[in-house]
Protein backbone atom coordinates (compact mmCIF):
# COMPACT_ATOMS: atom_id res chain seq x y z
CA UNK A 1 0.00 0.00 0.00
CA UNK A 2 1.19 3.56 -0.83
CA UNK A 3 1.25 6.76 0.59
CA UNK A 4 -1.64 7.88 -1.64
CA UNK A 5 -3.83 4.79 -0.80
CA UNK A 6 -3.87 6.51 2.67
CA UNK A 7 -4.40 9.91 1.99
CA UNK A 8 -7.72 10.78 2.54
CA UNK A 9 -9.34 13.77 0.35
CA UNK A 10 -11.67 15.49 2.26
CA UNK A 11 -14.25 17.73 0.49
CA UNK A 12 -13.27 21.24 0.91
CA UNK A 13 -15.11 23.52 3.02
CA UNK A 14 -17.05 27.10 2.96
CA UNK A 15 -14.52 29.24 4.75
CA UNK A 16 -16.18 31.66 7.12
CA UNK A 17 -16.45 35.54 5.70
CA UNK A 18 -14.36 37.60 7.67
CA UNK A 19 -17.72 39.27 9.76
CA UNK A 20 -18.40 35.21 10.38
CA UNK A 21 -15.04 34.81 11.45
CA UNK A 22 -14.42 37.97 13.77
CA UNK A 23 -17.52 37.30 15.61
CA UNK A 24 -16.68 33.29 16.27
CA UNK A 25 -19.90 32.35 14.89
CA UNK A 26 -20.33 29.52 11.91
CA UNK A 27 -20.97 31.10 8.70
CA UNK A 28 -23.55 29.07 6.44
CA UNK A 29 -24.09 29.63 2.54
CA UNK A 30 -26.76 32.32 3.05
CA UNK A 31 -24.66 34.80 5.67
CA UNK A 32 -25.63 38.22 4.49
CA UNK A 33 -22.49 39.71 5.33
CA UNK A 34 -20.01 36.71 3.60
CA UNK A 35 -20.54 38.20 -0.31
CA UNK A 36 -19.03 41.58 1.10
CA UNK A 37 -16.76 40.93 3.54
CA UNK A 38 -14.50 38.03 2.33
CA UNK A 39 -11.93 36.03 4.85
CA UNK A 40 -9.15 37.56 3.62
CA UNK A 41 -10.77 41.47 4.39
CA UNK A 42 -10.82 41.30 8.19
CA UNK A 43 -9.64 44.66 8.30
CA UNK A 44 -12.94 45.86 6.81
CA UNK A 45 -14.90 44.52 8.62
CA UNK A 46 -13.12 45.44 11.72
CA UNK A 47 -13.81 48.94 11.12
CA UNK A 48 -17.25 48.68 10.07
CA UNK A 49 -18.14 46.30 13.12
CA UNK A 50 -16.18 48.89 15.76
CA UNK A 51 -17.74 52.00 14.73
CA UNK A 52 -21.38 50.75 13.29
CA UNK A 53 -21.42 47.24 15.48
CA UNK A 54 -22.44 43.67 13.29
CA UNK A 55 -26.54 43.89 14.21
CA UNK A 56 -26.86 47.49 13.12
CA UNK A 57 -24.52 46.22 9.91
CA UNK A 58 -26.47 43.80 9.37
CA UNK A 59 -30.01 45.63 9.27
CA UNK A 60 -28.47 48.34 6.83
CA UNK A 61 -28.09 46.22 4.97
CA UNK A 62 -31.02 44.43 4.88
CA UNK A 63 -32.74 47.82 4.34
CA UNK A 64 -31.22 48.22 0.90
CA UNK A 65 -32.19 46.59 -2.32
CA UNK A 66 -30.13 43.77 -3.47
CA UNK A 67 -28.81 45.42 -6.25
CA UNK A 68 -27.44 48.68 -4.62
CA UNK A 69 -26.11 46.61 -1.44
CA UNK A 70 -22.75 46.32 -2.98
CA UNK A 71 -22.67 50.15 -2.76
CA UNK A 72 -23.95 50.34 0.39
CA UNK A 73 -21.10 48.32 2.46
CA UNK A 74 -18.73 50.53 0.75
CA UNK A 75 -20.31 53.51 1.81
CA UNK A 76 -20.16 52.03 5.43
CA UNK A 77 -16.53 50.93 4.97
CA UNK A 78 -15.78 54.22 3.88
CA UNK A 79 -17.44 56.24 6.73
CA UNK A 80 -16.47 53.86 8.77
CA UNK A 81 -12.46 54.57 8.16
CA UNK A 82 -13.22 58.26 8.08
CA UNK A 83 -15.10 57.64 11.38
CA UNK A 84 -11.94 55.94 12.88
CA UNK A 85 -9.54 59.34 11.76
CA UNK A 86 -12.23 61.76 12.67
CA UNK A 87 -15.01 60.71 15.26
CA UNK A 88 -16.56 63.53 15.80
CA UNK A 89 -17.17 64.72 11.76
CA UNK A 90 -16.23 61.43 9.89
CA UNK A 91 -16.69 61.53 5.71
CA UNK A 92 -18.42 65.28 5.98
CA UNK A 93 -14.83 66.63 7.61
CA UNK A 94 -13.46 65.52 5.08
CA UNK A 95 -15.80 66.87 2.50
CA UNK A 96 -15.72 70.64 4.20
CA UNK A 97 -12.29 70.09 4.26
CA UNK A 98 -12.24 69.58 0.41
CA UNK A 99 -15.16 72.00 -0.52
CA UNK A 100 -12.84 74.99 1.26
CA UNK A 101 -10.03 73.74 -0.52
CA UNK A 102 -11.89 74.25 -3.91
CA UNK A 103 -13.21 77.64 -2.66
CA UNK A 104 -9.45 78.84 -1.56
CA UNK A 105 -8.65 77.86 -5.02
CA UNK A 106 -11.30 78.95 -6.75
CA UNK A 107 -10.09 82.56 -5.30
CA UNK A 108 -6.44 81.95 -6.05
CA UNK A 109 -7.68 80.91 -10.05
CA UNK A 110 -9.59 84.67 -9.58
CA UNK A 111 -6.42 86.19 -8.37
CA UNK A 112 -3.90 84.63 -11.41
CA UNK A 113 -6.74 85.64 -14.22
CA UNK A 114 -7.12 89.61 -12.83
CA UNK A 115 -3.30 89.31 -12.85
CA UNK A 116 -3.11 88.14 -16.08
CA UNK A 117 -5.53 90.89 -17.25
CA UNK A 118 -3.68 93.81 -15.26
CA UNK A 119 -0.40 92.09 -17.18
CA UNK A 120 -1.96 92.14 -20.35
CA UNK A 121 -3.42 95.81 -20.13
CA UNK A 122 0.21 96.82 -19.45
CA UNK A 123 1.50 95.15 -22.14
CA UNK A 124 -1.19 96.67 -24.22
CA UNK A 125 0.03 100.54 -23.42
CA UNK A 126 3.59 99.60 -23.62
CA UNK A 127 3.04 98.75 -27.54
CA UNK A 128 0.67 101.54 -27.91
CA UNK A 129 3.68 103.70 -26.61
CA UNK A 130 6.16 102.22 -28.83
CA UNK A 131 3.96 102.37 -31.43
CA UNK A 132 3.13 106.13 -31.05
CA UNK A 133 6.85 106.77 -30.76
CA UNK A 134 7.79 105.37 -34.34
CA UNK A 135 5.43 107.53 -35.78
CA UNK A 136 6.82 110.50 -33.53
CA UNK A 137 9.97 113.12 -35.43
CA UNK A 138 12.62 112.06 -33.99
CA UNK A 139 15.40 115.06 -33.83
CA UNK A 140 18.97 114.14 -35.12
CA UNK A 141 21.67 116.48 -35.07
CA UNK A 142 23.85 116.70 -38.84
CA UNK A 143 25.79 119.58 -40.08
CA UNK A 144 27.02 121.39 -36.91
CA UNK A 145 24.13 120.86 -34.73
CA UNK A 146 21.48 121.80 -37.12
CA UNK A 147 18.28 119.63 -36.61
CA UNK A 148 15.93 118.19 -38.35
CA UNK A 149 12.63 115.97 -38.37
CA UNK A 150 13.26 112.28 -39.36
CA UNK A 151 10.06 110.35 -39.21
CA UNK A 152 9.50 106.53 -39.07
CA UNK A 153 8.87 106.18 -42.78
CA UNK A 154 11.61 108.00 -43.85
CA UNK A 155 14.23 105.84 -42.20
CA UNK A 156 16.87 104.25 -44.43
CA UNK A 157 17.13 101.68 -42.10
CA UNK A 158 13.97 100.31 -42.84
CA UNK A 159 13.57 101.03 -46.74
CA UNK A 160 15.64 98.66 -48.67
CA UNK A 161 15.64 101.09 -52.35
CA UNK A 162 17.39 103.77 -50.00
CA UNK A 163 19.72 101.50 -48.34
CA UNK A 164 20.72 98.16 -50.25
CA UNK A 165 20.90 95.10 -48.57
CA UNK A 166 23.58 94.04 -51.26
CA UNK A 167 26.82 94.98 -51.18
CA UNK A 168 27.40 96.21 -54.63
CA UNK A 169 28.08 99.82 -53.49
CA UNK A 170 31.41 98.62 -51.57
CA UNK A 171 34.53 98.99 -53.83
């Protein structure tokens, strides 16, 4: 006879949810609380048992449909965490929290825009001042100090006929 004649396979067994489990109570096929809190979630549960307690879990969620239950136990597991940092405000701390953060940056967005706007009405008379002084006379002196009016248009600089980009006038 071999080892394997004496082996003995054994029919594996429901394992209790972790609600089942934490609680010390058998946990049969139609436990309420075994499709949401699985063995290996103990935490979870812990929460939602110490701040809520298992009857009171339990009826919640025997109050809600079938089909939104899912939903429900996370909206438990999630107060019930925010309950465990903050037991006085829980989930809605942390939602004022939030909210004022959007508000403080809802004023800072405000703040960077009418910036933006003073910058851009600054930058708007700076180029209407340089463009008002092109089309100013500027005074040069030539020929011992006389002066005359040389206006934008008239520039060399700018006109290539009057002053050729080309070198053909250099000997």
């Amino acid at each position: 006879m071999g080892l394997e004649s004496l082996i003995v396979t054994r029919p594996r067994t429901h394992q209790p949810c972790a609600a089942c489990r934490m609680l010390r109570r058998r946990c049969d096929s139609n436990c309420i609380l075994a499709p949401y809190f699985p063995c290996d979630e103990m935490d979870k549960f812990a929460k939602v048992h110490k701040v809520f307690g298992a009857s009171n879990v339990i009826k919640m969620i025997q109050m809600v449909e079938e089909t939104n239950r899912e939903d429900a136990v996370k909206a438990l597991v999630y107060e019930a965490t925010a309950r465990m940092r903050d037991p006085v405000y829980g989930s809605t701390g942390a939602i004022c929290q939030l909210q004022k953060m959007v508000q403080e940056l809802k004023m800072q967005l405000e703040s960077t825009k009418a910036r933006v706007l003073e910058l851009q009405q600054q930058k708007d008379q700076l180029w209407s001042v340089l463009m008002n002084v092109n089309h100013l006379d500027l005074l040069s002196p030539i020929n011992g100090g006389d002066n005359f009016c040389l206006g934008y248009d008239d520039s060399i600089a700018y006109d290539p006929d009057k002053f050729p980009v080309v070198g053909d006038w250099i000997f």
